[in-house]
PDB file of N, CA and C in Angstrom:
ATOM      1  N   UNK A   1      -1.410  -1.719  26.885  1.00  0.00           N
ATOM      2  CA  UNK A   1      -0.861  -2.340  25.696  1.00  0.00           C
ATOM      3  C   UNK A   1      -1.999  -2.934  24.880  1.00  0.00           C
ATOM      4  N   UNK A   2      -2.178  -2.614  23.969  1.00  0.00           N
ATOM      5  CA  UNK A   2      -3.262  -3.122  22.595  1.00  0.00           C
ATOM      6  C   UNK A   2      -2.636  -4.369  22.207  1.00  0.00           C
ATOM      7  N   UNK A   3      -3.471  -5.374  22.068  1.00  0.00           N
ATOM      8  CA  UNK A   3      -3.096  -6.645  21.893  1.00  0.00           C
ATOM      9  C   UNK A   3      -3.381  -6.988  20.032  1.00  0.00           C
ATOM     10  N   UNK A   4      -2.937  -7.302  19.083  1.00  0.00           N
ATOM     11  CA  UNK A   4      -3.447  -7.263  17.771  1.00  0.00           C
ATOM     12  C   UNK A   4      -4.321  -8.795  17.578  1.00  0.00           C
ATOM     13  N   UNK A   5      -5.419  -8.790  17.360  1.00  0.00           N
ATOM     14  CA  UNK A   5      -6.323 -10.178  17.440  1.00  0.00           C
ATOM     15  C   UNK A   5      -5.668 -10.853  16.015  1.00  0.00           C
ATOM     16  N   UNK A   6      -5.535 -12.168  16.149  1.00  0.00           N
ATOM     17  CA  UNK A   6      -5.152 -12.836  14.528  1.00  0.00           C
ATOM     18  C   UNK A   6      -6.417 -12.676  13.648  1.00  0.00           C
ATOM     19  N   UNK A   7      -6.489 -12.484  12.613  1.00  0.00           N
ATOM     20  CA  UNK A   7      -6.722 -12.316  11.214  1.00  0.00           C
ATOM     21  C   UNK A   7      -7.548 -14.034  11.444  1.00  0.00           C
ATOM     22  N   UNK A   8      -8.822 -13.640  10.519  1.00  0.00           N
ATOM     23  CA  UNK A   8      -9.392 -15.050  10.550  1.00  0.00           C
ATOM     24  C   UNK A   8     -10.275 -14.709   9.006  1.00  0.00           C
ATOM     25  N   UNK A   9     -10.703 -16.225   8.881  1.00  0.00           N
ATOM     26  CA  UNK A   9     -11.382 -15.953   7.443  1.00  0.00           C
ATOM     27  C   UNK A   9     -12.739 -15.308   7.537  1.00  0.00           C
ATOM     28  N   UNK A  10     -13.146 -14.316   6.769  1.00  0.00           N
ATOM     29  CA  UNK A  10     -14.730 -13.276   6.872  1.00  0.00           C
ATOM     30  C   UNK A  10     -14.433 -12.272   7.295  1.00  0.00           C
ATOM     31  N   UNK A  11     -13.491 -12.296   8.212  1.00  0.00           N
ATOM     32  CA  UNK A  11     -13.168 -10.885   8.679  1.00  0.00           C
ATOM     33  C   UNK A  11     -12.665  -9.774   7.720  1.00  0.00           C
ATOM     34  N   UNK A  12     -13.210  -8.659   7.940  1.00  0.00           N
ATOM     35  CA  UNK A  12     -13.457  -7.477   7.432  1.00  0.00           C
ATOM     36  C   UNK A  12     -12.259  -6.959   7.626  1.00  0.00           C
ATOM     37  N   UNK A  13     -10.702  -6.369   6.663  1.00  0.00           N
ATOM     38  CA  UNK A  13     -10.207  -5.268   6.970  1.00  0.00           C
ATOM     39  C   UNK A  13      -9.978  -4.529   5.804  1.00  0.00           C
ATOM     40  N   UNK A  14      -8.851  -3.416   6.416  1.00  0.00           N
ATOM     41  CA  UNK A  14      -8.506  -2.694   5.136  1.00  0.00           C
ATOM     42  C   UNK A  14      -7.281  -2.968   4.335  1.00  0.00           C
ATOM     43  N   UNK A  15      -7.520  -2.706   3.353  1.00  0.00           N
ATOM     44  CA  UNK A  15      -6.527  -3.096   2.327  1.00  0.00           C
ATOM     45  C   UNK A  15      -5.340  -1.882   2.028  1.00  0.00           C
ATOM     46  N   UNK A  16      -4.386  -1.482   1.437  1.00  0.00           N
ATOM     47  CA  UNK A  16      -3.747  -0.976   0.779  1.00  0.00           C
ATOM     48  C   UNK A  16      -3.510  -0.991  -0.656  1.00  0.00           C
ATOM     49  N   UNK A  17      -3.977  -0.485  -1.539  1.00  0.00           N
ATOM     50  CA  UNK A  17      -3.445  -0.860  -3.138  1.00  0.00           C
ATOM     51  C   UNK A  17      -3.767  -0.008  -4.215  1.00  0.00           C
ATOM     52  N   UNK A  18      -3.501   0.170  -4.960  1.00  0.00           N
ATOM     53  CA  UNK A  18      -3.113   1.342  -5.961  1.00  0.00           C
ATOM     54  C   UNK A  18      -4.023   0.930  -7.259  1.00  0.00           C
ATOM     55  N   UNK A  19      -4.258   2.555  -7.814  1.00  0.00           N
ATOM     56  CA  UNK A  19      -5.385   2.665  -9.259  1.00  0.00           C
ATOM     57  C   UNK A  19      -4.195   2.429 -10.276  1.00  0.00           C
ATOM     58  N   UNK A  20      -5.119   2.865 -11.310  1.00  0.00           N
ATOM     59  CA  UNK A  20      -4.423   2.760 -12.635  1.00  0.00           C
ATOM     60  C   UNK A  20      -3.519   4.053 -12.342  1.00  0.00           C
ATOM     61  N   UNK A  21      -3.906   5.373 -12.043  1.00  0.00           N
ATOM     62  CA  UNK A  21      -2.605   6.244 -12.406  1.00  0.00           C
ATOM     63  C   UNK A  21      -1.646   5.906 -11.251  1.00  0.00           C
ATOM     64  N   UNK A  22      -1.150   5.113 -10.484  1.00  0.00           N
ATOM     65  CA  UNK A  22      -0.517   4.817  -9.431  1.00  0.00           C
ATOM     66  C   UNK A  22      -0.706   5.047  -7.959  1.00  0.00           C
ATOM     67  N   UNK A  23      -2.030   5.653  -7.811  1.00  0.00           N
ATOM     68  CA  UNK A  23      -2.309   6.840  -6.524  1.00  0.00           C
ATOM     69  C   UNK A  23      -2.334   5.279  -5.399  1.00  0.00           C
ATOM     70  N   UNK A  24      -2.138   5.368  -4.224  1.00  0.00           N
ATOM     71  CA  UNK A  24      -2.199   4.526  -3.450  1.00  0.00           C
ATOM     72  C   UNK A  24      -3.476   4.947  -2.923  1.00  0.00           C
ATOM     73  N   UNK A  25      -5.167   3.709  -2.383  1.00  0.00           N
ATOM     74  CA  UNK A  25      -6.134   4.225  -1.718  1.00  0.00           C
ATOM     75  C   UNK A  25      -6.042   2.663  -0.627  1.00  0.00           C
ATOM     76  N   UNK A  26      -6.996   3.229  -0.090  1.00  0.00           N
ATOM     77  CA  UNK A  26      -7.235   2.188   0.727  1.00  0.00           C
ATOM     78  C   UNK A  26      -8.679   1.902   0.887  1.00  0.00           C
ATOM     79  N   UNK A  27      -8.696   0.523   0.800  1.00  0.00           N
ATOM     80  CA  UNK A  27     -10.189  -0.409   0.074  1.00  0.00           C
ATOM     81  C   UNK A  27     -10.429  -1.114   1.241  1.00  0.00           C
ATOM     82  N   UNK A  28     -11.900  -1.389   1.525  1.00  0.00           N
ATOM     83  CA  UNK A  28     -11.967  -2.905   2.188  1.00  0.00           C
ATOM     84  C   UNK A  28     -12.102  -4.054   1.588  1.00  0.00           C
ATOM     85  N   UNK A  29     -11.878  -5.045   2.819  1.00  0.00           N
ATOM     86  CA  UNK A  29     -11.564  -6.139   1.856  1.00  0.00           C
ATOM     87  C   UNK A  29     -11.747  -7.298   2.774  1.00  0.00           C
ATOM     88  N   UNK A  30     -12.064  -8.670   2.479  1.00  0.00           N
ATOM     89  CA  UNK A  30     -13.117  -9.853   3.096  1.00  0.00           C
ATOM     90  C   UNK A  30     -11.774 -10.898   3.728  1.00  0.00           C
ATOM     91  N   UNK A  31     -10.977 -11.198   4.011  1.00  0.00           N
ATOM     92  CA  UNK A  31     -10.002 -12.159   4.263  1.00  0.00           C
ATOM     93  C   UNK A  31     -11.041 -13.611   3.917  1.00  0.00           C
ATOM     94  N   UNK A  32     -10.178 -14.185   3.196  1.00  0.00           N
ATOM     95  CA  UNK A  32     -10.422 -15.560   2.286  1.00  0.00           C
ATOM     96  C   UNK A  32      -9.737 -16.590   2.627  1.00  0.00           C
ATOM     97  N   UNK A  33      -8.298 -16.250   3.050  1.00  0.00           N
ATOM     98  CA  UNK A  33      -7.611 -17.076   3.709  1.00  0.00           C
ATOM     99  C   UNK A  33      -6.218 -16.416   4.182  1.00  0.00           C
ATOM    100  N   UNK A  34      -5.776 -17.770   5.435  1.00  0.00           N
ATOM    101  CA  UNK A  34      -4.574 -16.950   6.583  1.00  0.00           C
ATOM    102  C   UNK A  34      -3.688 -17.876   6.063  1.00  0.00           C
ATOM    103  N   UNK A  35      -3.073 -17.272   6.351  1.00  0.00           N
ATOM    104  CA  UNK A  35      -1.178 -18.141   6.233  1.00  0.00           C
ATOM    105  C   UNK A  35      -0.508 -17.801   7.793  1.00  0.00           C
ATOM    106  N   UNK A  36      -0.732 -19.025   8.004  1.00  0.00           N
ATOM    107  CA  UNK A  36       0.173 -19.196   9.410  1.00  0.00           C
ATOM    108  C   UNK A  36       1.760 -18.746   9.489  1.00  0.00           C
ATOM    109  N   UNK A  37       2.001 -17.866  10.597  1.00  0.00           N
ATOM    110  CA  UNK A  37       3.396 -17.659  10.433  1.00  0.00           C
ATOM    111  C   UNK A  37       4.184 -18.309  11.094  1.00  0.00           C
ATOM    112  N   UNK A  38       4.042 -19.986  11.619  1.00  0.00           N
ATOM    113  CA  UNK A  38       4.202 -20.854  12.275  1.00  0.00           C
ATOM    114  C   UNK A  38       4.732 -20.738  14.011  1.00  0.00           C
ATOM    115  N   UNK A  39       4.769 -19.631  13.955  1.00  0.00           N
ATOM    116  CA  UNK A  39       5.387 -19.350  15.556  1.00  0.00           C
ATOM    117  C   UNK A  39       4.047 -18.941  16.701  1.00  0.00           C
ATOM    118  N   UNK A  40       3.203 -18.922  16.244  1.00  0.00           N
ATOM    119  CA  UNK A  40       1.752 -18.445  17.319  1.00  0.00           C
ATOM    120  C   UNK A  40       1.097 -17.357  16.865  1.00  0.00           C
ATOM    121  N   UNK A  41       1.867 -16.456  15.945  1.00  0.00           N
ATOM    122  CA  UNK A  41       1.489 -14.690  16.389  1.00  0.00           C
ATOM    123  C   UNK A  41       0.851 -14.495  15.452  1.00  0.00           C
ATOM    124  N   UNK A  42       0.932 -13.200  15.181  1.00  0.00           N
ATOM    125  CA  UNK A  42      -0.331 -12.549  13.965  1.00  0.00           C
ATOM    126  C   UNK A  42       0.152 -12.973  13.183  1.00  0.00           C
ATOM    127  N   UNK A  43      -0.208 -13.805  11.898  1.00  0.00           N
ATOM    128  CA  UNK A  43      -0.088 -14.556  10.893  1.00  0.00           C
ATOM    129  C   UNK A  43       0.681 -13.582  10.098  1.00  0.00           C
ATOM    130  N   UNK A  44       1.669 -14.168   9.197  1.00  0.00           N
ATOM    131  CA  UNK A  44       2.191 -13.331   8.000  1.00  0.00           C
ATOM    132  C   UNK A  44       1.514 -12.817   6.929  1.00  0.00           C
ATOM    133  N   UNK A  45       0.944 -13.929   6.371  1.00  0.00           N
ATOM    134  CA  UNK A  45      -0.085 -13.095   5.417  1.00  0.00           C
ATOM    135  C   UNK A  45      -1.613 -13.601   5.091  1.00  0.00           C
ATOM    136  N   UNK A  46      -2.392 -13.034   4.301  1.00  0.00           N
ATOM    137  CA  UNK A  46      -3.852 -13.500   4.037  1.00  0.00           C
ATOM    138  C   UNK A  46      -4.297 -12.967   2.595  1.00  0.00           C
ATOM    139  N   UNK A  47      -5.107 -13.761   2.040  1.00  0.00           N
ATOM    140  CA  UNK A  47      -5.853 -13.672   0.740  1.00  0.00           C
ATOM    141  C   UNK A  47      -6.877 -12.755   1.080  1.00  0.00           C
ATOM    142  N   UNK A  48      -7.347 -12.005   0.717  1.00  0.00           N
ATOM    143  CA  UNK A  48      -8.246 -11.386   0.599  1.00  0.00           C
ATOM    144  C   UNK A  48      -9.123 -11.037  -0.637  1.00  0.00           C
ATOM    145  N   UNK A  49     -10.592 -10.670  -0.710  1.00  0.00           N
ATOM    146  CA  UNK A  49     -11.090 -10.361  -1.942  1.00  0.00           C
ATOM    147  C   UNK A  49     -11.361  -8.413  -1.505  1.00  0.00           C
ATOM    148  N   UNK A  50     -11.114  -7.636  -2.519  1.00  0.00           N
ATOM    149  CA  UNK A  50     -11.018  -6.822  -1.985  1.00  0.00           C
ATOM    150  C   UNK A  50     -12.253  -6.137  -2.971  1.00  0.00           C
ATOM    151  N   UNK A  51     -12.816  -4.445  -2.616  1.00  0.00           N
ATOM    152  CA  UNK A  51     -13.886  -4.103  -2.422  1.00  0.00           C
ATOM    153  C   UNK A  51     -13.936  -2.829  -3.025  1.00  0.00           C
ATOM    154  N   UNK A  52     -13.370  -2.903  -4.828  1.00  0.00           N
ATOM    155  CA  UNK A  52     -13.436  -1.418  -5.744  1.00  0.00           C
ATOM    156  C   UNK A  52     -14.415  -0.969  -5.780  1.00  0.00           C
ATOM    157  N   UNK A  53     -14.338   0.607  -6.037  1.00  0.00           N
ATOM    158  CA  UNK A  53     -14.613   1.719  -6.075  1.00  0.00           C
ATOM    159  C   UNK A  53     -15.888   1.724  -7.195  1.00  0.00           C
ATOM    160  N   UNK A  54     -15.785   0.393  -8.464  1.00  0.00           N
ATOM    161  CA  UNK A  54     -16.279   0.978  -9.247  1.00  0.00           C
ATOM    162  C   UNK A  54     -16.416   1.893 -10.251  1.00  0.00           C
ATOM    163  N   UNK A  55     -16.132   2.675 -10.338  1.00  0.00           N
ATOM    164  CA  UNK A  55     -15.370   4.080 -11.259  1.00  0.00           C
ATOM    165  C   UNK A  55     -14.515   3.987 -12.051  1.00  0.00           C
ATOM    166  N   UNK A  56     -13.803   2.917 -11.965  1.00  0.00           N
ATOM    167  CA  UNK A  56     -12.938   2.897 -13.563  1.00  0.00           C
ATOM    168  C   UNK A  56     -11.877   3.197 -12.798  1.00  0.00           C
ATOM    169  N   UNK A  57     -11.613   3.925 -11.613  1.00  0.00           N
ATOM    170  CA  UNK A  57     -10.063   4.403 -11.441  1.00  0.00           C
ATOM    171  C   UNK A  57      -9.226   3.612 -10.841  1.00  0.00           C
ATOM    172  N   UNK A  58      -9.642   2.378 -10.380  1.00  0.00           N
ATOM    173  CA  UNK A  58      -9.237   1.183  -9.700  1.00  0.00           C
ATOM    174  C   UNK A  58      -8.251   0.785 -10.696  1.00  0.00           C
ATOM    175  N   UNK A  59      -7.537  -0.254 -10.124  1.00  0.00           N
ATOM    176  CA  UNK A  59      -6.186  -0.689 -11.483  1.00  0.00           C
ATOM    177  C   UNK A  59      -7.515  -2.092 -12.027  1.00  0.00           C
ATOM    178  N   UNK A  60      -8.602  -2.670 -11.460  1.00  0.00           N
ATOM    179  CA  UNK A  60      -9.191  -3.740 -12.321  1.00  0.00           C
ATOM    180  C   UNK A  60     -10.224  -3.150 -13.066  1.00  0.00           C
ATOM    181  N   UNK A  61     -10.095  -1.858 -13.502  1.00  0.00           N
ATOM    182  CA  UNK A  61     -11.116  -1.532 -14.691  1.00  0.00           C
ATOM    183  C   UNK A  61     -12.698  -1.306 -14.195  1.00  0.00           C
ATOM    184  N   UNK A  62     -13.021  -1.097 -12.607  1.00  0.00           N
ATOM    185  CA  UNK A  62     -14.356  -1.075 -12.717  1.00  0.00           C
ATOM    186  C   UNK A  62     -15.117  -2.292 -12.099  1.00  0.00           C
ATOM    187  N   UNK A  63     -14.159  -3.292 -12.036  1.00  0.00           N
ATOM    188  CA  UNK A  63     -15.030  -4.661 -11.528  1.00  0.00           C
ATOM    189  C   UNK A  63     -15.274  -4.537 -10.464  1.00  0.00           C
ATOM    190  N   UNK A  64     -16.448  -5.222  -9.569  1.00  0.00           N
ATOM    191  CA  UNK A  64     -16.392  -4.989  -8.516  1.00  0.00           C
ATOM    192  C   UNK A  64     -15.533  -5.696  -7.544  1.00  0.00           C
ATOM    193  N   UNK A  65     -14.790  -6.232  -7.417  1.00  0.00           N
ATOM    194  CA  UNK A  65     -13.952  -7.068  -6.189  1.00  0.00           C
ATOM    195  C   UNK A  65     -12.376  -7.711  -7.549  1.00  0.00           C
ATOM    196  N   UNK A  66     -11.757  -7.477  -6.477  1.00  0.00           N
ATOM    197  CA  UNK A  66     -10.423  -8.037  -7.037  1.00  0.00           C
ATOM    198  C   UNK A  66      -9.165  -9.080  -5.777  1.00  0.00           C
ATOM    199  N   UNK A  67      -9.045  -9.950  -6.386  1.00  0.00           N
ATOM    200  CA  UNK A  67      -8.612 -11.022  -5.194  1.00  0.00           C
ATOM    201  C   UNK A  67      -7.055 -10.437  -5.438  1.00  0.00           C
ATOM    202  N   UNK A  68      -6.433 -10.786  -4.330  1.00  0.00           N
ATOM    203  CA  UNK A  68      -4.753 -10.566  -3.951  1.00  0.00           C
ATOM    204  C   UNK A  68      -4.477 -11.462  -2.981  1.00  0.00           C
ATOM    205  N   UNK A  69      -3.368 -11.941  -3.225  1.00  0.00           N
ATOM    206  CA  UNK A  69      -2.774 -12.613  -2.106  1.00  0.00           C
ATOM    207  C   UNK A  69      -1.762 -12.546  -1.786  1.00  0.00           C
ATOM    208  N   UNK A  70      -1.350 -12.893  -0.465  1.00  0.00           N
ATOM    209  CA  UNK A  70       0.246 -12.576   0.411  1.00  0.00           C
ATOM    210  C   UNK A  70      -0.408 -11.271   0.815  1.00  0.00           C
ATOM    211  N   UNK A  71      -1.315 -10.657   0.948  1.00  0.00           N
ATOM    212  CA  UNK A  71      -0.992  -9.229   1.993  1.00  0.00           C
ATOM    213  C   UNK A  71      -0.421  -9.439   3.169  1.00  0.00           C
ATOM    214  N   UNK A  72       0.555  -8.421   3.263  1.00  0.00           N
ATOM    215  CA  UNK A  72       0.837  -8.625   4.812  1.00  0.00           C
ATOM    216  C   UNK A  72       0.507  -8.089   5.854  1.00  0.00           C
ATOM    217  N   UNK A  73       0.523  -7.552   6.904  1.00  0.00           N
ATOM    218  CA  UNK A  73       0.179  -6.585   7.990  1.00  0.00           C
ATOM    219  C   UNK A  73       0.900  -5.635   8.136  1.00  0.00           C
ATOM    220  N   UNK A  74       0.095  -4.734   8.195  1.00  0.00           N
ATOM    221  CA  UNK A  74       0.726  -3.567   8.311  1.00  0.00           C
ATOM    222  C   UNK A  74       0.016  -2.455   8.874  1.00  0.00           C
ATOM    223  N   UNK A  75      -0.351  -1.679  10.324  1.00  0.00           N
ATOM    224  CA  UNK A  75      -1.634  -1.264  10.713  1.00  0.00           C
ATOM    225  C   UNK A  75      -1.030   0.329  10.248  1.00  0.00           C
ATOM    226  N   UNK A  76      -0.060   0.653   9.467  1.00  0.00           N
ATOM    227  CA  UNK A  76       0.207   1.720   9.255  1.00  0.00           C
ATOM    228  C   UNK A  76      -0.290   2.585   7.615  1.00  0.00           C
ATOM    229  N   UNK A  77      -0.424   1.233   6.869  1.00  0.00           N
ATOM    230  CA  UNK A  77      -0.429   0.893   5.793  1.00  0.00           C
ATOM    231  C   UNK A  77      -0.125   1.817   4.767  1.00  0.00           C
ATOM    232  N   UNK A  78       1.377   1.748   4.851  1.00  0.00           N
ATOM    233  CA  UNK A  78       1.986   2.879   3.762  1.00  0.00           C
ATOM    234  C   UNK A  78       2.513   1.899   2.667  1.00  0.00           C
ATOM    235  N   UNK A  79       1.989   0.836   2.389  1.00  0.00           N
ATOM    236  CA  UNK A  79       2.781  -0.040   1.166  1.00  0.00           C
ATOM    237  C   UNK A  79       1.622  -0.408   0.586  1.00  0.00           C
ATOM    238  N   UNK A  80       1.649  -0.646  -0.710  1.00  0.00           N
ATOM    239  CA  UNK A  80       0.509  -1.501  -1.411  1.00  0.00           C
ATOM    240  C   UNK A  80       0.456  -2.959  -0.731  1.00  0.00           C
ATOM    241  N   UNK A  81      -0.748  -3.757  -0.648  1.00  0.00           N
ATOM    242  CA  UNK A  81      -0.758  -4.888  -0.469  1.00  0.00           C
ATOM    243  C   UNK A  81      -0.399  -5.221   0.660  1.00  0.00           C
ATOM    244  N   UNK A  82      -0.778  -3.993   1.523  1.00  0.00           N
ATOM    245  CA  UNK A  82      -0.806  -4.160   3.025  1.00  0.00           C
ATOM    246  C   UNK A  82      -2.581  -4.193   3.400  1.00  0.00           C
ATOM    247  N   UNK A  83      -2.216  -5.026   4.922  1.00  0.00           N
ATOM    248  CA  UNK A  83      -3.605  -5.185   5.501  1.00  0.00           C
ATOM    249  C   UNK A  83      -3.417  -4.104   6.774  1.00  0.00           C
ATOM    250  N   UNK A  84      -4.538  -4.064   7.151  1.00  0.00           N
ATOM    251  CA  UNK A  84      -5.233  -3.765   9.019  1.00  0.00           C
ATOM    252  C   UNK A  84      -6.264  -3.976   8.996  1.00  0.00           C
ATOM    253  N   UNK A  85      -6.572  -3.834  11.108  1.00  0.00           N
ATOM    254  CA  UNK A  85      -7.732  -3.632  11.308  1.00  0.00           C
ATOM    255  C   UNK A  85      -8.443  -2.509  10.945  1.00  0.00           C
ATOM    256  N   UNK A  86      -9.628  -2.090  10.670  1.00  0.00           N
ATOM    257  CA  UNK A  86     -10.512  -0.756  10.577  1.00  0.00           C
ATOM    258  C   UNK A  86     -10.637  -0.502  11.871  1.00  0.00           C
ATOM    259  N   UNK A  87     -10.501   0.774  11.903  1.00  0.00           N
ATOM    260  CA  UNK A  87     -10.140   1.658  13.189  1.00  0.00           C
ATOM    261  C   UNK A  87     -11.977   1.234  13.682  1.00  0.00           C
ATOM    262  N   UNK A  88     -12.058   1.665  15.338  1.00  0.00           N
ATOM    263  CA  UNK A  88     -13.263   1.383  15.571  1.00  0.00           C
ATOM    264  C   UNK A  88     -13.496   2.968  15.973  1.00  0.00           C
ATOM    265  N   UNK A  89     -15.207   3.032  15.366  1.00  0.00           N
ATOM    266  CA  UNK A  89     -15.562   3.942  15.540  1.00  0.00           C
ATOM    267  C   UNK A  89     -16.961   4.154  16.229  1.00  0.00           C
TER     268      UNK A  89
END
Protein backbone atom coordinates (compact mmCIF):
# COMPACT_ATOMS: atom_id res chain seq x y z
CA UNK A 1 0.00 0.00 0.00
CA UNK A 2 1.55 3.52 -1.09
CA UNK A 3 1.10 5.84 1.62
CA UNK A 4 0.41 9.67 0.08
CA UNK A 5 3.02 12.07 2.16
CA UNK A 6 1.09 15.57 3.12
CA UNK A 7 1.82 18.43 0.88
CA UNK A 8 4.16 20.96 2.66
CA UNK A 9 5.30 24.46 1.71
CA UNK A 10 8.49 24.35 -1.21
CA UNK A 11 7.50 21.28 -2.23
CA UNK A 12 7.59 20.67 -5.81
CA UNK A 13 4.40 19.21 -7.64
CA UNK A 14 2.39 19.05 -10.61
CA UNK A 15 -0.23 21.15 -11.47
CA UNK A 16 -3.23 20.74 -13.80
CA UNK A 17 -4.47 23.88 -15.81
CA UNK A 18 -5.41 25.05 -19.08
CA UNK A 19 -3.97 27.65 -22.07
CA UNK A 20 -5.72 30.20 -23.74
CA UNK A 21 -7.31 27.84 -26.46
CA UNK A 22 -8.66 25.60 -23.55
CA UNK A 23 -6.15 22.57 -24.03
CA UNK A 24 -5.58 21.15 -20.50
CA UNK A 25 -1.35 20.75 -19.75
CA UNK A 26 0.24 19.98 -16.89
CA UNK A 27 2.86 22.50 -15.25
CA UNK A 28 5.02 22.40 -12.22
CA UNK A 29 4.44 24.22 -9.55
CA UNK A 30 6.12 25.40 -5.88
CA UNK A 31 3.31 24.89 -3.01
CA UNK A 32 3.12 28.34 -1.10
CA UNK A 33 0.70 27.28 1.18
CA UNK A 34 -1.54 24.13 2.79
CA UNK A 35 -4.96 24.25 3.97
CA UNK A 36 -5.53 21.83 6.58
CA UNK A 37 -8.35 19.47 6.07
CA UNK A 38 -8.79 19.36 9.82
CA UNK A 39 -9.09 15.60 10.26
CA UNK A 40 -5.11 14.50 10.00
CA UNK A 41 -4.96 13.44 6.27
CA UNK A 42 -3.71 14.80 3.05
CA UNK A 43 -4.76 18.32 3.28
CA UNK A 44 -7.64 19.59 1.01
CA UNK A 45 -6.05 22.15 -0.69
CA UNK A 46 -2.75 24.35 -1.38
CA UNK A 47 -1.62 27.64 -3.06
CA UNK A 48 0.74 27.15 -5.33
CA UNK A 49 2.91 29.40 -7.74
CA UNK A 50 2.95 27.64 -10.81
CA UNK A 51 5.71 27.28 -13.65
CA UNK A 52 4.56 28.60 -17.57
CA UNK A 53 5.72 27.56 -20.56
CA UNK A 54 6.54 30.96 -21.65
CA UNK A 55 5.27 30.87 -25.24
CA UNK A 56 2.31 32.83 -25.12
CA UNK A 57 0.09 29.65 -25.10
CA UNK A 58 -0.39 29.64 -21.38
CA UNK A 59 -3.85 31.37 -20.36
CA UNK A 60 -1.24 34.29 -18.42
CA UNK A 61 0.12 35.59 -21.69
CA UNK A 62 3.76 34.45 -21.41
CA UNK A 63 4.58 35.42 -17.79
CA UNK A 64 6.63 33.38 -16.14
CA UNK A 65 4.76 31.93 -12.96
CA UNK A 66 1.10 32.33 -12.21
CA UNK A 67 -0.30 31.88 -8.55
CA UNK A 68 -3.73 29.74 -7.96
CA UNK A 69 -5.26 28.78 -5.09
CA UNK A 70 -7.57 25.98 -3.59
CA UNK A 71 -5.88 23.26 -5.81
CA UNK A 72 -6.94 20.19 -4.76
CA UNK A 73 -5.46 16.66 -5.01
CA UNK A 74 -5.82 14.75 -7.40
CA UNK A 75 -2.87 12.12 -8.43
CA UNK A 76 -4.91 11.42 -11.55
CA UNK A 77 -5.16 14.87 -12.61
CA UNK A 78 -7.93 15.01 -15.10
CA UNK A 79 -9.43 18.47 -13.79
CA UNK A 80 -7.91 21.87 -14.03
CA UNK A 81 -6.56 23.07 -10.76
CA UNK A 82 -5.64 19.80 -9.66
CA UNK A 83 -2.36 18.89 -7.81
CA UNK A 84 0.13 15.61 -7.45
CA UNK A 85 3.11 14.20 -6.67
CA UNK A 86 5.72 14.00 -9.78
CA UNK A 87 6.08 10.52 -10.53
CA UNK A 88 9.68 9.38 -9.41
CA UNK A 89 11.98 8.64 -11.86
Amino acid sequence: MTVTPPPSIGRIVHVCTTTKAGDIVLRPAIIVRVWPDGSGGVASYVNVQIFMDGDGSDSNDGIGTQWKSSATYDPDLKNPLTWCWPPRV
